[in-house]
N, C-alpha and C. Protein backbone atom coordinates (compact mmCIF):
# COMPACT_ATOMS: atom_id res chain seq x y z
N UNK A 1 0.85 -1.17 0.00
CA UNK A 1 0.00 0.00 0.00
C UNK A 1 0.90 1.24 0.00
N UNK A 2 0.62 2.34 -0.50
CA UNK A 2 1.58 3.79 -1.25
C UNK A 2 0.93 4.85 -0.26
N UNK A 3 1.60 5.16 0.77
CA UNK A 3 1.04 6.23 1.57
C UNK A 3 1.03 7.75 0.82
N UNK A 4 -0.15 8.24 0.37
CA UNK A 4 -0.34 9.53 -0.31
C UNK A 4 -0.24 10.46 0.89
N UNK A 5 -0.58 10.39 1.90
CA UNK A 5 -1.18 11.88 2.75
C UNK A 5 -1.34 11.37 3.95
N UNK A 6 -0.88 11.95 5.17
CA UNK A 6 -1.19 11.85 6.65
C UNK A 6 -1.29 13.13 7.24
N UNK A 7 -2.54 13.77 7.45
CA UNK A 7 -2.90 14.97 7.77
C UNK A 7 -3.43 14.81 9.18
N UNK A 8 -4.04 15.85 9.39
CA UNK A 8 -4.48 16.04 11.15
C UNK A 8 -5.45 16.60 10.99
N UNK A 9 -6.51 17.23 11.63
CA UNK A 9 -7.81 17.86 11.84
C UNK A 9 -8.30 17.85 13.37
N UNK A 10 -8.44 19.33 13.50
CA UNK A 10 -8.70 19.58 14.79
C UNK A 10 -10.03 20.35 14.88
N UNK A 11 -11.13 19.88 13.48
CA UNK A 11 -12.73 20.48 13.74
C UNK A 11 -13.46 19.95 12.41
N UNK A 12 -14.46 19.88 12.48
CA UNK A 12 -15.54 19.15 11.53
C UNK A 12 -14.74 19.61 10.00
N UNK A 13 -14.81 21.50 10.42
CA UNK A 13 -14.23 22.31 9.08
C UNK A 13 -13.14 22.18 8.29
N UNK A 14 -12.01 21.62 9.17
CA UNK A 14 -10.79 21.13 8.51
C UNK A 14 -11.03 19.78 7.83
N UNK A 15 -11.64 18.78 8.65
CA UNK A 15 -12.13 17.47 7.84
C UNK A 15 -12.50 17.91 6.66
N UNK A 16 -13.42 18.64 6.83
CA UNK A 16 -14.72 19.28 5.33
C UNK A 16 -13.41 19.74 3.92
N UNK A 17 -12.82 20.61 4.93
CA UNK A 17 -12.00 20.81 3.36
C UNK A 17 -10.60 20.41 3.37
N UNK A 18 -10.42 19.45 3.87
CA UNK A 18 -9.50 18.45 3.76
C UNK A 18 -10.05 17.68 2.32
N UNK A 19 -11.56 16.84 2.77
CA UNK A 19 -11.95 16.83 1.45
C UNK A 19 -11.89 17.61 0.19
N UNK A 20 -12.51 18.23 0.79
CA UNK A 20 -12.84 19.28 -0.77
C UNK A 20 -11.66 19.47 -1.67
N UNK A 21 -10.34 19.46 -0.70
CA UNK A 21 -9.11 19.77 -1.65
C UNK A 21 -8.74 18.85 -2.12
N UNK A 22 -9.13 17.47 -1.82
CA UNK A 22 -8.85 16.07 -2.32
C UNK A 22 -9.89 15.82 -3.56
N UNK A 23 -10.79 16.40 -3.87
CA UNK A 23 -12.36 16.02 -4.93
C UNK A 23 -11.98 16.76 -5.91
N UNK A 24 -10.29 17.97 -5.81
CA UNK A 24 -10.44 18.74 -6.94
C UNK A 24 -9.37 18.17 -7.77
N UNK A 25 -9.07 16.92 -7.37
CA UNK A 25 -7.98 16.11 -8.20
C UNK A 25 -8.49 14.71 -8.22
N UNK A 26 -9.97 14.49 -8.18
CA UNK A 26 -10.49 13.01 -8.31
C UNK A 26 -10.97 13.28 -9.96
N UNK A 27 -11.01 11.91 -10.25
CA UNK A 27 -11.38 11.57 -11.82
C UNK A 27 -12.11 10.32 -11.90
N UNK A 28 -12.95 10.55 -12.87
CA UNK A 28 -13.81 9.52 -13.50
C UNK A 28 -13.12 8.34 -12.82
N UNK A 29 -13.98 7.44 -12.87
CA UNK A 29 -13.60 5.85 -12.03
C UNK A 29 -12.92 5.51 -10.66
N UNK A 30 -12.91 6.98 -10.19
CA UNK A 30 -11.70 6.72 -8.81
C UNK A 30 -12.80 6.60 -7.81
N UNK A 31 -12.17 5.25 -7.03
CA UNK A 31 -13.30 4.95 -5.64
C UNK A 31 -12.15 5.19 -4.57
N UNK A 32 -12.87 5.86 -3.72
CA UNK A 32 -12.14 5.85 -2.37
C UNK A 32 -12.91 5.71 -1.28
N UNK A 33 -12.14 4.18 -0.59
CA UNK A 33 -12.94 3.46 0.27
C UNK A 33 -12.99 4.10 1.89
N UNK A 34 -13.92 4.64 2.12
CA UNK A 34 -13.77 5.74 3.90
C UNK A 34 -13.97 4.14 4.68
N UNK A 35 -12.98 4.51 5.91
CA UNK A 35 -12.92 3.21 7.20
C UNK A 35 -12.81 4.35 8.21
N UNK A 36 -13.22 4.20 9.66
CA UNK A 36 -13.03 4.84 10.78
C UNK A 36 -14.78 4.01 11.22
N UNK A 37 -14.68 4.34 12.52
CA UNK A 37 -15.38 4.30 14.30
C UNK A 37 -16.51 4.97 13.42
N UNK A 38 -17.68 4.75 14.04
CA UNK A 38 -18.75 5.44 14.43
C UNK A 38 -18.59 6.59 14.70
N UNK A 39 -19.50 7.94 13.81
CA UNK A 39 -19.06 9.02 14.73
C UNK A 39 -17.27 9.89 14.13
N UNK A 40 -16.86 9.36 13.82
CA UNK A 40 -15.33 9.70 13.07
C UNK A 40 -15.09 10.72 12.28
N UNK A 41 -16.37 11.11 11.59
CA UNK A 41 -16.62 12.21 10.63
C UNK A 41 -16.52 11.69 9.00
N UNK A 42 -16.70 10.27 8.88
CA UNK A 42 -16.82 9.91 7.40
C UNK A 42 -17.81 10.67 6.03
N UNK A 43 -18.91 11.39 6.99
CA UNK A 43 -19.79 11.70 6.57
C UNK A 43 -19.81 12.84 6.13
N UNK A 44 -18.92 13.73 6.95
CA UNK A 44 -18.62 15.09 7.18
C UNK A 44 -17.62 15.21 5.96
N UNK A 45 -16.80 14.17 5.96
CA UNK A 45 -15.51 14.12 4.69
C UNK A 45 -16.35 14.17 3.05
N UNK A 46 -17.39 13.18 3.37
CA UNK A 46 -17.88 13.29 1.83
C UNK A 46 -18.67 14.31 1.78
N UNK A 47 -19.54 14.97 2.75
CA UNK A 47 -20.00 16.60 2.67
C UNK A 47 -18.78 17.51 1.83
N UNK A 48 -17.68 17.22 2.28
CA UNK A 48 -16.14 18.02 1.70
C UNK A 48 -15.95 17.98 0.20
N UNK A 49 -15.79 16.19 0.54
CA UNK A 49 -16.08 15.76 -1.12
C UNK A 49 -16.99 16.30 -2.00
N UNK A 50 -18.04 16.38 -1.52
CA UNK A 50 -19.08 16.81 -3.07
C UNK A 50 -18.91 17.96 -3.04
N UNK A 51 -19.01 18.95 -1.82
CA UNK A 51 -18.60 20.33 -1.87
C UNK A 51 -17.55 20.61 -3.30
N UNK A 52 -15.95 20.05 -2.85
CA UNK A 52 -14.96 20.21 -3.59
C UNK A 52 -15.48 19.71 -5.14
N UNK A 53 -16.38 19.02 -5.51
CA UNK A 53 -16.98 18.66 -7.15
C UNK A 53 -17.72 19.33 -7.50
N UNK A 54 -18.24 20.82 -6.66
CA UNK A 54 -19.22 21.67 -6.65
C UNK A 54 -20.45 21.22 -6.94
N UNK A 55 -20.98 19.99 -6.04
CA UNK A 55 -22.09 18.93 -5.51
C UNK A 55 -23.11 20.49 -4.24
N UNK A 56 -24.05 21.12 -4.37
CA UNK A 56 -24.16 22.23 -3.50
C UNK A 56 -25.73 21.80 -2.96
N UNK A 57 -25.83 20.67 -2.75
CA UNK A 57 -27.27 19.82 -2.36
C UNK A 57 -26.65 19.31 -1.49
N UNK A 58 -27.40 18.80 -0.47
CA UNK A 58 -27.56 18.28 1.03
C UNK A 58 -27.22 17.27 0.49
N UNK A 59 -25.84 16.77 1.14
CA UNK A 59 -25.09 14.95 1.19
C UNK A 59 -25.16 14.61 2.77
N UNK A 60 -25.95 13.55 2.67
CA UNK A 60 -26.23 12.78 4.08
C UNK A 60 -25.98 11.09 3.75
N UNK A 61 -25.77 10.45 4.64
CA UNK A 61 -25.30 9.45 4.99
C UNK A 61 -26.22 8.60 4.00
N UNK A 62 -26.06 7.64 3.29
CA UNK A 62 -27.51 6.62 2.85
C UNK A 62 -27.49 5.45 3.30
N UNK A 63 -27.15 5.60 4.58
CA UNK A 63 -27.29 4.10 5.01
C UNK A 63 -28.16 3.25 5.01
N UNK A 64 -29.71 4.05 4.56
CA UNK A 64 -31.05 3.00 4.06
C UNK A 64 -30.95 2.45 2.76
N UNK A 65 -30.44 3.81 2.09
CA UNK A 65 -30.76 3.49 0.57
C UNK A 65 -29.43 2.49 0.13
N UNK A 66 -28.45 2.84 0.45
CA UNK A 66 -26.91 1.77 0.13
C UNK A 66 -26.09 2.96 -0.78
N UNK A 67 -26.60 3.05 -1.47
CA UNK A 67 -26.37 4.60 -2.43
C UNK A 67 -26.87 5.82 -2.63
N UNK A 68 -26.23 6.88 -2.73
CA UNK A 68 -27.09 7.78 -2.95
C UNK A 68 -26.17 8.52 -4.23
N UNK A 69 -27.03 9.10 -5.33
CA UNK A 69 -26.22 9.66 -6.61
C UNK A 69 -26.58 10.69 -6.05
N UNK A 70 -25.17 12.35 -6.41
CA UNK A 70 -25.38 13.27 -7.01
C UNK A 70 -24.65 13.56 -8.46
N UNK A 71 -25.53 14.00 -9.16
CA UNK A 71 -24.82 14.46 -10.01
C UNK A 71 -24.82 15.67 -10.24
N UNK A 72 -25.18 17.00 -9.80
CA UNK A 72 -24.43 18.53 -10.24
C UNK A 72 -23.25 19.02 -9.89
N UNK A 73 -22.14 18.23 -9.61
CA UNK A 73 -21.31 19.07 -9.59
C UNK A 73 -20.29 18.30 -11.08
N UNK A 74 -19.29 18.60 -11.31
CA UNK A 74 -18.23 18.56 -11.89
C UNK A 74 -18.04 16.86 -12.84
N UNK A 75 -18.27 16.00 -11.64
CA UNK A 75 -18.64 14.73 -11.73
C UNK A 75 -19.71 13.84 -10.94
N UNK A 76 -20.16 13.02 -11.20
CA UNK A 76 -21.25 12.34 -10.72
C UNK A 76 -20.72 11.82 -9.45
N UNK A 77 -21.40 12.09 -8.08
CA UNK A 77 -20.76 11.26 -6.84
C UNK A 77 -21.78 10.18 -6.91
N UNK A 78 -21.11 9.19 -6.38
CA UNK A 78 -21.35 7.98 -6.17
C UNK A 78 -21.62 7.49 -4.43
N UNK A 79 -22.39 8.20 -3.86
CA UNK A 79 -21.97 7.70 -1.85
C UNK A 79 -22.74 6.66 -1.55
N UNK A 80 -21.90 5.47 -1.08
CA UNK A 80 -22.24 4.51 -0.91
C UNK A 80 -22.00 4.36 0.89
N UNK A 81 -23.18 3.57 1.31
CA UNK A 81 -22.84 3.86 2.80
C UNK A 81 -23.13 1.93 3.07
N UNK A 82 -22.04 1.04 3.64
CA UNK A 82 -22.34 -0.39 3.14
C UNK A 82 -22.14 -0.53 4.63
N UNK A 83 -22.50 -0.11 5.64
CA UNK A 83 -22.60 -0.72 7.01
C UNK A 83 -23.77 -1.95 6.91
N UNK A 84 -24.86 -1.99 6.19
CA UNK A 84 -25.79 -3.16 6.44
C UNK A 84 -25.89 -3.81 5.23
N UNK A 85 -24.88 -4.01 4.67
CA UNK A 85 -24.38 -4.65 3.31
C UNK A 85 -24.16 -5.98 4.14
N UNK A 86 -24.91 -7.67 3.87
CA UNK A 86 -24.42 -8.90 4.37
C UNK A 86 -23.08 -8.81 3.51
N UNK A 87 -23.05 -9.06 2.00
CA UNK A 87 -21.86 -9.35 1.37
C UNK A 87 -22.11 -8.52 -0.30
N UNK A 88 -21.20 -9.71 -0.79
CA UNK A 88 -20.83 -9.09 -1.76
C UNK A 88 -22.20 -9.64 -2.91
N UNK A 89 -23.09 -10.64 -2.58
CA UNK A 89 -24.37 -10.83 -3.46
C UNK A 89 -25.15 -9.28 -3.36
N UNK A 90 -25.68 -8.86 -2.40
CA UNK A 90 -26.54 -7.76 -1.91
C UNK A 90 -25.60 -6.39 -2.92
N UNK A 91 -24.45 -6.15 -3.10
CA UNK A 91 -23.69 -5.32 -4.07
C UNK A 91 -24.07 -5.07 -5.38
N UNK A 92 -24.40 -7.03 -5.74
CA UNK A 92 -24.71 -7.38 -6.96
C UNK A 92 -26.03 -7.03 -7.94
N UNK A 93 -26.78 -7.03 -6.56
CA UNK A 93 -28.29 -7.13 -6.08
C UNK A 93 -28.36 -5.46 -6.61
N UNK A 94 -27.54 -4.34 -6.34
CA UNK A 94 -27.71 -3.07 -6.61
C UNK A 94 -27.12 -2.73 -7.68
N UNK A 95 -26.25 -3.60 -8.64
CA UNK A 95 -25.48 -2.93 -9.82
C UNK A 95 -24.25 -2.35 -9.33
N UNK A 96 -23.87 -2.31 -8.44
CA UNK A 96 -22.42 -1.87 -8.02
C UNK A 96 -21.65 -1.71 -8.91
N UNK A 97 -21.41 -2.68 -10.10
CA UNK A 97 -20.34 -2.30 -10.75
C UNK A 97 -20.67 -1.22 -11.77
N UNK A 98 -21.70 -0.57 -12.00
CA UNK A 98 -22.74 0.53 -12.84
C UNK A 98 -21.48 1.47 -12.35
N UNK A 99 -21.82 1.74 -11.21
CA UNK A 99 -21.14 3.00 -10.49
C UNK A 99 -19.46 2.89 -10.25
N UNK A 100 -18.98 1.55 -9.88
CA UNK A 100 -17.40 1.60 -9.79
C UNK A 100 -16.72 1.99 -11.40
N UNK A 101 -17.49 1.26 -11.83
CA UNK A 101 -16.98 1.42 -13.71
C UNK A 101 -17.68 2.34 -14.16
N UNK A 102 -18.03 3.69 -13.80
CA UNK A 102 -18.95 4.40 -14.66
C UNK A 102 -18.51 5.61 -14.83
N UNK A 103 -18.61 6.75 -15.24
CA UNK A 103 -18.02 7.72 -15.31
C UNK A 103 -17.75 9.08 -14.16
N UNK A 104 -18.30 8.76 -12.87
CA UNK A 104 -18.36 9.42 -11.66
C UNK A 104 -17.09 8.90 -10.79
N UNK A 105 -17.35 9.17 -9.23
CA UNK A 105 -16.32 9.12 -8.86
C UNK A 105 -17.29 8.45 -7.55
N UNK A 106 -16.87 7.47 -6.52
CA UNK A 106 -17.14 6.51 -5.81
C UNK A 106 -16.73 7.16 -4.46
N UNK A 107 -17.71 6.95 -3.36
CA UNK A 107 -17.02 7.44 -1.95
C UNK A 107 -17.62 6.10 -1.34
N UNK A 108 -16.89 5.71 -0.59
CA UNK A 108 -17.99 4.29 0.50
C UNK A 108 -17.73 3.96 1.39
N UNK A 109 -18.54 4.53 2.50
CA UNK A 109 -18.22 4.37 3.62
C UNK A 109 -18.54 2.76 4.07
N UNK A 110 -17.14 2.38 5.00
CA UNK A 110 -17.48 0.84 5.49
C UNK A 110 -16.79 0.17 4.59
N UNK A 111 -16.10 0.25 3.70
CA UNK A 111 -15.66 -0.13 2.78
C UNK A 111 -14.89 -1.39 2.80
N UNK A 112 -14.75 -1.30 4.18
CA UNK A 112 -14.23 -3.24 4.81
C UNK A 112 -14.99 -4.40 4.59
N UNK A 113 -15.86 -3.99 4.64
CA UNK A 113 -17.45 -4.59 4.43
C UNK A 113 -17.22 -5.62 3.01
N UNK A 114 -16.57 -4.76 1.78
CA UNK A 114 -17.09 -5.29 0.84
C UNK A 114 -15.67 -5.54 -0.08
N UNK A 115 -14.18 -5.86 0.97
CA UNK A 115 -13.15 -5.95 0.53
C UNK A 115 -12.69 -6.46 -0.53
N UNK A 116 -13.55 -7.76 -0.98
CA UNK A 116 -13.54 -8.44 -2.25
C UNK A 116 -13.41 -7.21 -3.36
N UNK A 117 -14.49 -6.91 -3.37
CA UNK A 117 -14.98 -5.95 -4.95
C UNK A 117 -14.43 -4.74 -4.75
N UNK A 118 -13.38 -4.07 -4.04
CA UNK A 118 -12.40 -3.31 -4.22
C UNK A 118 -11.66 -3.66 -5.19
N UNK A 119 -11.12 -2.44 -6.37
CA UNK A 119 -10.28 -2.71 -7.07
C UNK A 119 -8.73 -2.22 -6.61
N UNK A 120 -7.88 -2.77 -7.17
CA UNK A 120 -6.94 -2.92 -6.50
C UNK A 120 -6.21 -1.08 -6.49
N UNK A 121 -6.21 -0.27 -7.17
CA UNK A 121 -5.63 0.93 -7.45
C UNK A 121 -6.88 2.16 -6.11
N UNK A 122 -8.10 1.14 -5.41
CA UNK A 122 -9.00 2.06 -4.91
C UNK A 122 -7.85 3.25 -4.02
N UNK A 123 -8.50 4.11 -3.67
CA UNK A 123 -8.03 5.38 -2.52
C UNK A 123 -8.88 4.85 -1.39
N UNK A 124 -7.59 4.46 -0.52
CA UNK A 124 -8.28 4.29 0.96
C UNK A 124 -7.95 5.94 1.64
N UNK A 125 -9.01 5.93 2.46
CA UNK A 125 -8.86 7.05 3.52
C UNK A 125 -9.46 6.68 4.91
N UNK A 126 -8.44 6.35 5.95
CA UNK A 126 -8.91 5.95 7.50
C UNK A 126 -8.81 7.42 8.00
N UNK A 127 -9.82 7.77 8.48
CA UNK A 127 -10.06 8.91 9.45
C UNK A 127 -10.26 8.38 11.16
N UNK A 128 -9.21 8.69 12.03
CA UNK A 128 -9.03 8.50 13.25
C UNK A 128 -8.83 9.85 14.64
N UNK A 129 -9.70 8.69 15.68
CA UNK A 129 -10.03 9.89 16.53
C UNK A 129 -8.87 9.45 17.48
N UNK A 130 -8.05 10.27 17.89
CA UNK A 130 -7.20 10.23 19.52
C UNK A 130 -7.64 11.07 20.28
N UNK A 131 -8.23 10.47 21.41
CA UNK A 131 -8.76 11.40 22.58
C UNK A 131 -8.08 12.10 23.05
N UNK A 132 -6.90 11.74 23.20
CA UNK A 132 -5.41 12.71 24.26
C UNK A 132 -5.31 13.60 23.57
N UNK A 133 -5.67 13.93 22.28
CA UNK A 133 -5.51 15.24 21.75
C UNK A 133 -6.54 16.19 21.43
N UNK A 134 -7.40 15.18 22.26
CA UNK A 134 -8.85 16.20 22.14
C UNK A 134 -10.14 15.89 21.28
N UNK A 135 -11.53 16.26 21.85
CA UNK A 135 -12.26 15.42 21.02
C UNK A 135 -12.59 15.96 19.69
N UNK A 136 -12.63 16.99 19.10
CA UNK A 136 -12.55 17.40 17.67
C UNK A 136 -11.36 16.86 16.41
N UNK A 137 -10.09 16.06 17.67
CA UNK A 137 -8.62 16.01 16.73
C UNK A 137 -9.17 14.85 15.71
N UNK A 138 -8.21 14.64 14.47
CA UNK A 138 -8.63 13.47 13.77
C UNK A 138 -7.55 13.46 12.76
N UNK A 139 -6.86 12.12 12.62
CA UNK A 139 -5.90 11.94 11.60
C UNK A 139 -6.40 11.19 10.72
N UNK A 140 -6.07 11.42 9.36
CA UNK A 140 -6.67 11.23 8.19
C UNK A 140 -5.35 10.53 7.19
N UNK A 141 -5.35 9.58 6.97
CA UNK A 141 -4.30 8.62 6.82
C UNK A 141 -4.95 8.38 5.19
N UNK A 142 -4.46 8.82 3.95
CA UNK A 142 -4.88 8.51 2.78
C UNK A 142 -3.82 8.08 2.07
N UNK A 143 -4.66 7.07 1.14
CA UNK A 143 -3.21 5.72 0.60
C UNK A 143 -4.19 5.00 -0.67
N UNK A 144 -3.21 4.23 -1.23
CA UNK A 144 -3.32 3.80 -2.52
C UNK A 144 -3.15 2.23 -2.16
N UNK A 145 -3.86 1.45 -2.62
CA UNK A 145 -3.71 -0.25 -3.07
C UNK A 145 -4.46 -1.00 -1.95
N UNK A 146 -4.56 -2.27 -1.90
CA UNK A 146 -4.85 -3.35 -1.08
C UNK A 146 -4.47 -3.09 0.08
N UNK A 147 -5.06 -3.58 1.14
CA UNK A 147 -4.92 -3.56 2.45
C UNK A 147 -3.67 -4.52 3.11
């Protein structure tokens, strides 16, 4: 695995455009798989994300729906939220590969979940909380390849 970026964040706002400055160098077919805790700010990162694709509609979690499309900004987001994903049939079950192979760009939270059908070039990003440094802090560990 190719460590791209190990940043820090000490408030929702730095997460937010931590993203955003990362969405203005994403391209067609790029998935990047979000991992962190409950609560971590995964959600807050892809708020960043679509922001930075100039996405300017309410991005919330879809953990009912499995996906949620926007498409007004720049490129089509793809937010996939796979916490109640059993496996990789239920993926199948939604067309998953529509959206990994399609001309947008992929965010998915939980992304452990569905390790198989990661392609091997995905963008991981672990967002982590250390308490000793306070409860807003958060390191953001972004990288390239297989786990």
């Amino acid at each position: 695995m190719e460590k791209l970026l190990l940043t820090e964040s000490h408030s929702w706002k730095e997460t937010f455009d931590i993203a955003a400055r990362l969405a203005g160098s994403a391209g067609a077919g790029q998935i990047y798989a979000l991992e962190g805790d409950l609560g971590v700010g995964k959600t807050v990162f892809t708020q960043g994300f679509a922001c930075g694709l100039g996405i300017r509609e309410m991005v919330n979690s879809p953990t009912f729906l499995i996906v949620q499309v926007y498409d007004s900004g720049r490129l089509p987001l793809y937010h996939f939220d796979v916490y109640r994903i059993s496996g990789a049939d239920e993926m199948e079950e939604i067309g998953y590969e529509d959206y990994f192979y399609g001309d947008g760009v992929c965010l998915i939270e939980w992304a452990s979940r569905i390790e198989e059908l990661l392609p091997e070039n995905c963008i991981r990003v672990r967002i982590e909380k250390d308490p000793e440094k306070g409860f807003d802090y958060r390191r953001i560990t972004i990288s390239r390849g297989n786990q």
